[in-house]
Protein backbone atom coordinates (compact mmCIF):
# COMPACT_ATOMS: atom_id res chain seq x y z
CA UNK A 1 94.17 91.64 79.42
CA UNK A 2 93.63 88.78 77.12
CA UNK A 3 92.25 88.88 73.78
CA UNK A 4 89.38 87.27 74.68
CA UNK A 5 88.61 89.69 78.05
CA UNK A 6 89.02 92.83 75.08
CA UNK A 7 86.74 91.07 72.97
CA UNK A 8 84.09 90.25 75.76
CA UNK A 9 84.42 93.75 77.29
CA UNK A 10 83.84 95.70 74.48
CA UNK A 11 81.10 93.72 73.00
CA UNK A 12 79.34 94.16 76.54
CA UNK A 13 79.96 97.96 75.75
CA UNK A 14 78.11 97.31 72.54
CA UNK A 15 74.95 95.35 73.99
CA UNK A 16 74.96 98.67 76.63
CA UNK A 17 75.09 101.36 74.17
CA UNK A 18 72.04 99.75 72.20
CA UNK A 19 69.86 99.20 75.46
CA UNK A 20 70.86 103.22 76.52
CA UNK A 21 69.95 104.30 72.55
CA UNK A 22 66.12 102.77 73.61
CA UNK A 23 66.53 104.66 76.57
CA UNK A 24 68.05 108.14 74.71
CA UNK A 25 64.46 108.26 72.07
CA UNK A 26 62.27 109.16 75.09
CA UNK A 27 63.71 112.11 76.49
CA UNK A 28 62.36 115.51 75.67
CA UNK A 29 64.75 118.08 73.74
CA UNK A 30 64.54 119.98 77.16
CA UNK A 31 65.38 117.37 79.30
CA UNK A 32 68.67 116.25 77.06
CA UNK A 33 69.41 120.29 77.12
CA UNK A 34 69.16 120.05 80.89
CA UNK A 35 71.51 117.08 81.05
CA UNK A 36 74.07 118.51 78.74
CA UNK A 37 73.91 122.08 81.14
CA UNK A 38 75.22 119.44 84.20
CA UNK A 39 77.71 117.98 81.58
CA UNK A 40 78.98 121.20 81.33
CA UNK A 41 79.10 121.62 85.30
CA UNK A 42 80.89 118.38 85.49
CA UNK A 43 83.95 119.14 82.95
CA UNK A 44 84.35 122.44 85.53
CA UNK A 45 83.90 120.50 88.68
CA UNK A 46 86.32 118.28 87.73
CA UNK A 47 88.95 120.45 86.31
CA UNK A 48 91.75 119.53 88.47
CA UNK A 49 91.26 115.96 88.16
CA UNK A 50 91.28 116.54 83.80
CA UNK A 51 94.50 118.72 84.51
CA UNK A 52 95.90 116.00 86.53
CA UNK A 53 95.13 113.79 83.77
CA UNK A 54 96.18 115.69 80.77
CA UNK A 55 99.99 116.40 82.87
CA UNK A 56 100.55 112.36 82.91
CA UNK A 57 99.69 112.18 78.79
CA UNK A 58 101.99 115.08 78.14
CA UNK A 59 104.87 113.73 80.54
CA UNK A 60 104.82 110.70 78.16
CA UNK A 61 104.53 112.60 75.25
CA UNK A 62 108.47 112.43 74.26
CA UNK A 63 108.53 108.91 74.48
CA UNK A 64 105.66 108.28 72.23
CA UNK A 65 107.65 110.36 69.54
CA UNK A 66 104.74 113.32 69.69
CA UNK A 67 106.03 116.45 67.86
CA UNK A 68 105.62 119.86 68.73
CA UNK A 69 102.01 120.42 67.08
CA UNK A 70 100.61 116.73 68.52
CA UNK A 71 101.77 118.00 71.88
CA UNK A 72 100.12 121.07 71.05
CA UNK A 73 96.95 119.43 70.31
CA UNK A 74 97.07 117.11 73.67
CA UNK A 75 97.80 120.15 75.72
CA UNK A 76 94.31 120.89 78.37
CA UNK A 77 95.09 124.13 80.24
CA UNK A 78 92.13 126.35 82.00
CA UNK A 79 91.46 128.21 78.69
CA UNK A 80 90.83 125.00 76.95
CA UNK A 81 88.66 122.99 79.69
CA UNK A 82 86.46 126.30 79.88
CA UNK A 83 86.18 126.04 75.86
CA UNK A 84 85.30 122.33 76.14
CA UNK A 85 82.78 123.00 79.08
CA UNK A 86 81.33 126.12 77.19
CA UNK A 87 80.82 124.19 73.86
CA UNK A 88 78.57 121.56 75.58
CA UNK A 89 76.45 125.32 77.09
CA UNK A 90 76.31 125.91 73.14
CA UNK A 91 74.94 122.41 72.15
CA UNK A 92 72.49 122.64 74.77
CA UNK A 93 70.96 125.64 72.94
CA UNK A 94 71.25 124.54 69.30
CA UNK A 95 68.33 123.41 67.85
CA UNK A 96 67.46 119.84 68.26
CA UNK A 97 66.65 118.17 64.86
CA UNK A 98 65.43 115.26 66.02
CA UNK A 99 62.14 114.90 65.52
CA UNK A 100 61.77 117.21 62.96
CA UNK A 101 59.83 116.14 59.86
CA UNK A 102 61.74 116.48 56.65
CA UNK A 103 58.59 116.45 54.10
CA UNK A 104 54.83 115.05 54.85
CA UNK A 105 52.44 114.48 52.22
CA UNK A 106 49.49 112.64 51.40
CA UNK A 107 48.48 110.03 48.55
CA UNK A 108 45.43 109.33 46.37
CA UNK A 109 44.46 106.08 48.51
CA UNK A 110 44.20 108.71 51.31
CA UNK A 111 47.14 107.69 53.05
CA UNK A 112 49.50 110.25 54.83
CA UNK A 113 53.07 110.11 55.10
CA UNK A 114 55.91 111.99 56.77
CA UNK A 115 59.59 111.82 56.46
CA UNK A 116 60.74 112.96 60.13
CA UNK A 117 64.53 112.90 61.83
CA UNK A 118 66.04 110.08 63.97
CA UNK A 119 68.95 109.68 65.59
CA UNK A 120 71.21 106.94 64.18
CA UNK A 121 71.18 105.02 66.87
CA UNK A 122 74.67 103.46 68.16
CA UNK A 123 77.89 105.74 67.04
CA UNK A 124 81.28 104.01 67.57
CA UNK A 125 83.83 107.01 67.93
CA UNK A 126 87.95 106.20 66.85
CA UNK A 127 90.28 109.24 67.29
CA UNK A 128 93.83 110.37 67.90
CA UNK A 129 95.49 112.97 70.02
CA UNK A 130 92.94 115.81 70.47
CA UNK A 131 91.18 114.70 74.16
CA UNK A 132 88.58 117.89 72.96
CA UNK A 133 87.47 115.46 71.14
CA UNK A 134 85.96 113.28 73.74
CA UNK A 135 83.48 115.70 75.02
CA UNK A 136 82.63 117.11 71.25
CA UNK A 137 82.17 113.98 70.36
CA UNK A 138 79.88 112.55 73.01
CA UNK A 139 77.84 115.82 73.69
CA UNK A 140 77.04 115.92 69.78
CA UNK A 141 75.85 112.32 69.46
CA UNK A 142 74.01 112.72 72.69
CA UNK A 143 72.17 115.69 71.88
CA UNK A 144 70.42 113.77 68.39
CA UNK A 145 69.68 110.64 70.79
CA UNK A 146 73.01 108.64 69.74
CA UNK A 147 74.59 105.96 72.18
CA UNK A 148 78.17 106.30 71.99
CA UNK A 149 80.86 104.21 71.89
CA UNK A 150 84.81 106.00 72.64
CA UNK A 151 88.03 105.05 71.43
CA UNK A 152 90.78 107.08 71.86
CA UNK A 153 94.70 106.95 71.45
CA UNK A 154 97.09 105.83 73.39
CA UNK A 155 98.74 109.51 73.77
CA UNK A 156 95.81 110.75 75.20
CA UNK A 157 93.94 108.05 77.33
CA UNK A 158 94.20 109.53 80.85
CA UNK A 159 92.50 113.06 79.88
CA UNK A 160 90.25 111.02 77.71
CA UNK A 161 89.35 109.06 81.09
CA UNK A 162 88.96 111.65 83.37
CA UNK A 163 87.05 114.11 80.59
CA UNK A 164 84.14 111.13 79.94
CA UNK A 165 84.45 110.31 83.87
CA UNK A 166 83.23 114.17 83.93
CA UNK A 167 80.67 114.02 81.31
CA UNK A 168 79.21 110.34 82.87
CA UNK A 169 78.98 111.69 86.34
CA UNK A 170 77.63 115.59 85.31
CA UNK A 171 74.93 113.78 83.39
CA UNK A 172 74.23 111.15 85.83
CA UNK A 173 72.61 113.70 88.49
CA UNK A 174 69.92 115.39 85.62
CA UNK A 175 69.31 111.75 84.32
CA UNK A 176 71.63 110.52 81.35
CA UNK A 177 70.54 107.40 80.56
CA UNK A 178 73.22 104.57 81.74
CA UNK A 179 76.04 103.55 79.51
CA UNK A 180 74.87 106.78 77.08
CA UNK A 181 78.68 107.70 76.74
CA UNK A 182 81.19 105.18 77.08
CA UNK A 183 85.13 105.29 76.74
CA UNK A 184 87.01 102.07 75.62
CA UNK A 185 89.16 101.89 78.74
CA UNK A 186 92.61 100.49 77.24
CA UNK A 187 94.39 101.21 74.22
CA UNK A 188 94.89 97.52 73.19
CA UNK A 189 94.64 98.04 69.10
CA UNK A 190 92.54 94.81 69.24
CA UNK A 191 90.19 97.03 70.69
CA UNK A 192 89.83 98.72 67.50
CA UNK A 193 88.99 95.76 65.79
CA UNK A 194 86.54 94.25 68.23
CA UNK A 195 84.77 97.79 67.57
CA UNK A 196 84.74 97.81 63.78
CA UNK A 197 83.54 93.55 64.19
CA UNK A 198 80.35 94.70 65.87
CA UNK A 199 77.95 95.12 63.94
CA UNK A 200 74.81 93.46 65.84
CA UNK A 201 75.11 96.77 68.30
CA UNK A 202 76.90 99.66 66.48
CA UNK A 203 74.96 101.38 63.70
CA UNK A 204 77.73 103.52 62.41
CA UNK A 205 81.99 104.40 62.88
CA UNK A 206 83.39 107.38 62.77
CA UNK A 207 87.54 107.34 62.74
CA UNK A 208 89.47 110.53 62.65
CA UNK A 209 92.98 110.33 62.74
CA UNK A 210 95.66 109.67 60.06
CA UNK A 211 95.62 108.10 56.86
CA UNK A 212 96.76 104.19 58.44
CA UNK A 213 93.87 104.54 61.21
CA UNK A 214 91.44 105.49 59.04
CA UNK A 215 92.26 102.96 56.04
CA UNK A 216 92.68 100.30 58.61
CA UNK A 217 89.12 100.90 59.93
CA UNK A 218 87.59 100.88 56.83
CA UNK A 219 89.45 97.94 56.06
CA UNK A 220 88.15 95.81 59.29
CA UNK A 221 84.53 97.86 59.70
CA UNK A 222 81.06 96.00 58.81
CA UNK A 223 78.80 98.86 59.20
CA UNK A 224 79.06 102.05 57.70
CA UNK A 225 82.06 104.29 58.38
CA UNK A 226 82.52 108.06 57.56
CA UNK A 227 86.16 109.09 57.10
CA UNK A 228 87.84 112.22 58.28
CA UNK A 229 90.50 111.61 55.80
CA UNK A 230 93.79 113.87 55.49
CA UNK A 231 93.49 118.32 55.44
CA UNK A 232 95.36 118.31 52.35
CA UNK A 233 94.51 121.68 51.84
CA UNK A 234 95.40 124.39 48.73
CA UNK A 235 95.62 127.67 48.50
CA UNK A 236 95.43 129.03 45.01
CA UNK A 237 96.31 132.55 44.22
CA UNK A 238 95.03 133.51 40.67
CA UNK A 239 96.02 136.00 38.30
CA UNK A 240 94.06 138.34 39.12
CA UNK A 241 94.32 138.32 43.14
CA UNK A 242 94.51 141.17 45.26
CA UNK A 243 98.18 140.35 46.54
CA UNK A 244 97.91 142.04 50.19
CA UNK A 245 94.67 139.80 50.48
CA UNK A 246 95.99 136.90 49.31
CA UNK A 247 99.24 137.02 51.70
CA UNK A 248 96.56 137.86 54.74
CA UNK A 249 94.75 134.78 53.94
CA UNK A 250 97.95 132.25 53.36
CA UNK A 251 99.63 133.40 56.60
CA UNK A 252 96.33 132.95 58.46
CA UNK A 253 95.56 129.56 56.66
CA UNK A 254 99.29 128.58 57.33
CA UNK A 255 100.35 129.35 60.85
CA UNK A 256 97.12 130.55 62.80
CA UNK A 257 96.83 126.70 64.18
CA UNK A 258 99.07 124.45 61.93
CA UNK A 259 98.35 121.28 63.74
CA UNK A 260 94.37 120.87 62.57
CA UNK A 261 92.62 119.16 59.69
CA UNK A 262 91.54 122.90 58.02
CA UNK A 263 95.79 124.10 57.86
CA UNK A 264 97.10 125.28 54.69
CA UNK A 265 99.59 122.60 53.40
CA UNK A 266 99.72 123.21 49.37
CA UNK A 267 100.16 126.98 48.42
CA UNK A 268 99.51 127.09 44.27
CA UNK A 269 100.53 130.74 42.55
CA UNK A 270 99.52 131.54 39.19
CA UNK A 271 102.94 132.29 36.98
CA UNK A 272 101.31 136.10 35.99
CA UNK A 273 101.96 136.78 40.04
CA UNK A 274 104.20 134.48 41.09
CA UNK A 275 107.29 136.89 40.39
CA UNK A 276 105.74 139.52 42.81
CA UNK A 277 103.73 136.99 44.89
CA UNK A 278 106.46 134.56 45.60
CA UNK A 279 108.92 136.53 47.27
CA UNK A 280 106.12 138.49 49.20
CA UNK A 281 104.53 135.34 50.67
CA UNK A 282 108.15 133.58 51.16
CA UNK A 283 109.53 136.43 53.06
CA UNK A 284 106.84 136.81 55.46
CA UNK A 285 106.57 132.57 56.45
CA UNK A 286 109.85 132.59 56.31
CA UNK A 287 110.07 135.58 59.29
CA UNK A 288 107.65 132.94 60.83
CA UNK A 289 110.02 129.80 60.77
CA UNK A 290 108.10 127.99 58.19
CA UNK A 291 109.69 125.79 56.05
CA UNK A 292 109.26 126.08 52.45
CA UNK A 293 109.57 123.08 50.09
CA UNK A 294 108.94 124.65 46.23
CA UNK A 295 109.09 123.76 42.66
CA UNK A 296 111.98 124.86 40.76
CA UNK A 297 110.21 127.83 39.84
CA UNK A 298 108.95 128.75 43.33
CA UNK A 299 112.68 128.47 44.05
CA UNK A 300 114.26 130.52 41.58
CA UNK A 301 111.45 133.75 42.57
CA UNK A 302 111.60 133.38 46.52
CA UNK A 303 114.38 135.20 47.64
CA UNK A 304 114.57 132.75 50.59
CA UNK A 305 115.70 129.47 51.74
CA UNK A 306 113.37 126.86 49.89
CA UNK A 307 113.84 122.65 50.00
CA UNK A 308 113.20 121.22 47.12
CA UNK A 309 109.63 119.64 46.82
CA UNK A 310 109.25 116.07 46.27
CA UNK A 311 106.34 114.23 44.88
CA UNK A 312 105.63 113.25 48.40
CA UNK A 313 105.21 116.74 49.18
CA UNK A 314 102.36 117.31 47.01
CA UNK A 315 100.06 114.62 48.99
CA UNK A 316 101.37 115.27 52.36
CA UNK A 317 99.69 116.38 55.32
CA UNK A 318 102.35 118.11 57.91
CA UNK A 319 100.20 119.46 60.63
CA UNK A 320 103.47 121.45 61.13
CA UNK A 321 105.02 124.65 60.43
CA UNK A 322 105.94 123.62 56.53
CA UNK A 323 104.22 124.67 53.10
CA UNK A 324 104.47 123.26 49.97
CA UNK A 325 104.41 125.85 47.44
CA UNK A 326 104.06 125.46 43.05
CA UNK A 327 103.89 127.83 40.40
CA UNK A 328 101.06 126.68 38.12
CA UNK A 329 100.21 128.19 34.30
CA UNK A 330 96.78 128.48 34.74
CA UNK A 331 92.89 128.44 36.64
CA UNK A 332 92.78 124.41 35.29
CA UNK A 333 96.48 123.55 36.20
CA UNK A 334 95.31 124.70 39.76
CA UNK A 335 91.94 122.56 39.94
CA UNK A 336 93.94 119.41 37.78
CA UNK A 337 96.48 119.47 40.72
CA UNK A 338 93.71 120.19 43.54
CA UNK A 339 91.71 117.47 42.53
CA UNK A 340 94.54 115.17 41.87
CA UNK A 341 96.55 115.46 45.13
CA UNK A 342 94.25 116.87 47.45
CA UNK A 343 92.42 115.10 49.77
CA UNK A 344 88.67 116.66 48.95
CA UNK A 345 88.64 118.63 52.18
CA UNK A 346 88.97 121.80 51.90
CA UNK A 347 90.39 124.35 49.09
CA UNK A 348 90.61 128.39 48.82
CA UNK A 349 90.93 130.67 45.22
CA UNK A 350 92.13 134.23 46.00
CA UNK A 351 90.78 136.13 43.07
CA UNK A 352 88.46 139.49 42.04
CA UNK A 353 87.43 137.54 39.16
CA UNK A 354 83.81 136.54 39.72
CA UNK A 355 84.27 133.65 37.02
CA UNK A 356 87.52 132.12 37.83
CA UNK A 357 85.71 131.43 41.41
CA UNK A 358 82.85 130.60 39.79
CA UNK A 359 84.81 127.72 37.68
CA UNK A 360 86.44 127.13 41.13
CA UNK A 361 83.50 126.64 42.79
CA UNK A 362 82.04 124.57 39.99
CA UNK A 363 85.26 122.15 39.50
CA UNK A 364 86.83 121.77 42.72
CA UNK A 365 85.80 118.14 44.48
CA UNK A 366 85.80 119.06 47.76
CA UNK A 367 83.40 119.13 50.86
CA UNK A 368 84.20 122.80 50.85
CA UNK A 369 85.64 125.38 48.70
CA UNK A 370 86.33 128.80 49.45
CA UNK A 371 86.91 131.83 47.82
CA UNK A 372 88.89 135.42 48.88
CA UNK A 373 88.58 133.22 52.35
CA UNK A 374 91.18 131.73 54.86
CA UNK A 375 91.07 127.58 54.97
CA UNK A 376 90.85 127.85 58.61
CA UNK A 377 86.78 128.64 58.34
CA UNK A 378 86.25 125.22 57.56
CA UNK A 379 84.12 124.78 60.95
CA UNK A 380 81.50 123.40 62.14
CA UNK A 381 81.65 126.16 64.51
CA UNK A 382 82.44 128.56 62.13
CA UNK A 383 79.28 127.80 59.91
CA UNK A 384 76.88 128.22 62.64
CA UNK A 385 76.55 124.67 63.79
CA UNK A 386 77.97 124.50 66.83
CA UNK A 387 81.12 122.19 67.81
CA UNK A 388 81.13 119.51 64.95
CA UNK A 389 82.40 115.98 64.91
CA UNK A 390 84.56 116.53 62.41
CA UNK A 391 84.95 117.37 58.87
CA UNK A 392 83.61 114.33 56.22
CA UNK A 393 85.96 113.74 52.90
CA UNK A 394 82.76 111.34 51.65
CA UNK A 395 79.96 112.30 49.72
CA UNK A 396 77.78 110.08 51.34
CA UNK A 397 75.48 110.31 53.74
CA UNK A 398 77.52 113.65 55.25
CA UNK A 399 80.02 115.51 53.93
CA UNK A 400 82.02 118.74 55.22
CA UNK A 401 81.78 119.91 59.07
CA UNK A 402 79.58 117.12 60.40
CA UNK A 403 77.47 118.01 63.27
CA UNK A 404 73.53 117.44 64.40
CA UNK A 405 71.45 117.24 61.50
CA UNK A 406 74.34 114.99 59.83
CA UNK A 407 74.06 112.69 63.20
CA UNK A 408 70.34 112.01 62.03
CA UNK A 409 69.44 109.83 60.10
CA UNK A 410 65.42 109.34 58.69
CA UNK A 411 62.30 107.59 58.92
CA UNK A 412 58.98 107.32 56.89
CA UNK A 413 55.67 107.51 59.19
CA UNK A 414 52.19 106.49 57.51
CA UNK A 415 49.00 107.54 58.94
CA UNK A 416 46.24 105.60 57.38
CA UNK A 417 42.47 104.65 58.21
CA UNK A 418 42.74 100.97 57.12
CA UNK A 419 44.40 101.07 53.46
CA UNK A 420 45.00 97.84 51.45
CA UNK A 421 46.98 97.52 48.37
């Protein structure tokens, strides 16, 4: 295709997701539950065709240069398409929010007003790998009255076809609105930029991927964006951890699903513990084929094979079985070198000391920060919400697991009996 046919196509995507946002205001909470039930029916009646699909991405996986975890995180199998089909089941019964009003009150003059829940409006939707993501992504925008607007990678873009064909023609027979979920057809990065360009018909981007995608969007965008930046996520274990807890929750924050945004990839160890703790924790990853990359300290305690760590080390986000690992002096070494290299998502303190987590808690810039708990709850899911979007690094207007109430956005509503100022 030309540049020009891109640029046309997609901004006819755009003037069809703001006509089907019109549409998505008048239906009922039950009727968008009823359309997201077919949804559901539609990933499963279309399984074979989304297997299919996903086998052609993966046989090109190699030659894209995907490692072990990206394949991991392309990979559709039964299990998965059931999870992706039963997710949508759970949005249907989460509570709706739009709608809801936020505060009402009333003024001398006699006026009323309300502050009540919208939808955004039109949601443009930039993501790598993960072809989950497609039918999280859609479902969640759907269900708060969003348009949407799909752009997926290259690696993935024949499950991410056949997973919105699914969703389009499941929704179709209980009434989605046309054009409600669309998918960016071609992988053409002008694509990208034709996206981030449009402002007259997309309210809002959302890119999740790595670092270049995401700075590159922000870079190009005109309307808002909220980043999914890097899972640069720590680990600290204090002085005055409980040791077997603290290995439980570093193994489980490590290796339980290294490829995702929530993965341990900075392990921190107070130097009170770190000659019992360090050869503890090293022993067991190392059982577990991770690769260790330590400070000279780290190294010297181990007992195992450790690489040296590198600066790079400290900001990097592997998505892969390897852990950086530091001894640090203190509570405020921990949170200096947290806030410094992390990436604000999320951070754990393994401690019995009520005010060490408290100063934690109190210090740590993150969207969320744990303590005595595994990284890995960091979860839309996992909080209650239901499949999320994905997890913010901004402060503004959402931040941590983003999912319904954070697709809303606001509006005031006067009720008067013929005021003048």
């Amino acid at each position: 295709m030309t540049s020009e046919e891109i640029r046309d196509q997609v901004w006819q995507m755009g003037k069809q997701a703001r006509a089907a946002a019109h549409a998505l205001t008048k239906l009922t909470t039950e009727e968008k539950n009823d359309i997201l039930i077919a949804m559901a029916d539609g990933i499963m009646a279309r399984e074979a065709e989304i297997t299919a699909a996903n086998e052609q991405d993966l046989a090109g996986a190699d030659e894209l240069g995907l490692t072990d975890a990206m394949k991991d995180r392309l990979r559709l199998d039964h299990a998965r398409i059931k999870a992706m089909a039963d997710g949508i089941r759970e949005v249907a019964e989460l509570h709706d929010p739009t709608g809801e009003i936020i505060r009402e009150w009333d003024r001398p003059n006699g006026i009323k007003l309300q502050k009540k829940r919208t939808p955004i409006g039109t949601i443009g939707i930039i993501y790598e790998s993960r072809p989950n993501v497609t039918a999280d992504a859609a479902v969640l925008c759907f269900k708060t009255g969003n348009a949407t607007i799909l752009r997926g990678g290259k690696e993935a873009i024949h499950s991410n076809r056949a997973i919105a064909d699914a969703l389009q023609a499941g929704g179709a027979e209980a009434g989605l609105p046309d054009h409600s979920i669309q998918l960016i057809p071609f992988t053409d990065r002008e694509s990208v930029q034709h996206l981030c360009e449009m402002d007259t018909y997309l309210d809002l981007i959302i890119p999740r991927g790595g670092a270049g995608l995401i700075e590159a969007v922000v870079g190009m965008a005109r309307m808002p964006v909220i980043k999914h930046y890097d899972g640069i996520c720590h680990v600290y274990v204090d002085k005055d951890a409980d040791l077997d807890m603290a290995e439980a929750i570093v193994v489980n924050s490590k290796i339980q699903k290294p490829s995702v945004c929530n993965a341990l990839e900075t392990l921190l160890i107070h130097t009170d513990v770190a000659e019992k703790f360090a050869p503890q924790i090293a022993e067991n990853l190392f059982a577990k084929n991770v690769e260790l990359r330590g400070d000279d300290a780290f190294q010297q305690l181990a007992g195992v094979d450790v690489k040296p760590a590198t600066a790079d080390d400290w900001t990097a986000e592997y998505l892969d079985y390897i852990l950086a690992v530091k001894v640090v002096d203190s509570l405020d070494d921990a949170i200096a070198h947290i806030n410094e290299f992390g990436s604000h998502h999320t951070d754990s303190i393994v401690t019995a000391n009520e005010a060490a987590a408290d100063q934690f808690h109190l210090e740590v810039d993150s969207a969320c920060v744990f303590w005595n708990t595994s990284t890995r709850f960091a979860d839309g899911a996992e909080f209650g919400f239901g499949a999320e979007i994905g997890i913010s690094t901004d402060k503004l207007h959402a931040r941590g697991p983003m999912a319904l109430e954070e697709l809303c956005s606001y509006k005031y509503l006067s009720f008067g009996s013929g005021q003048l100022k």
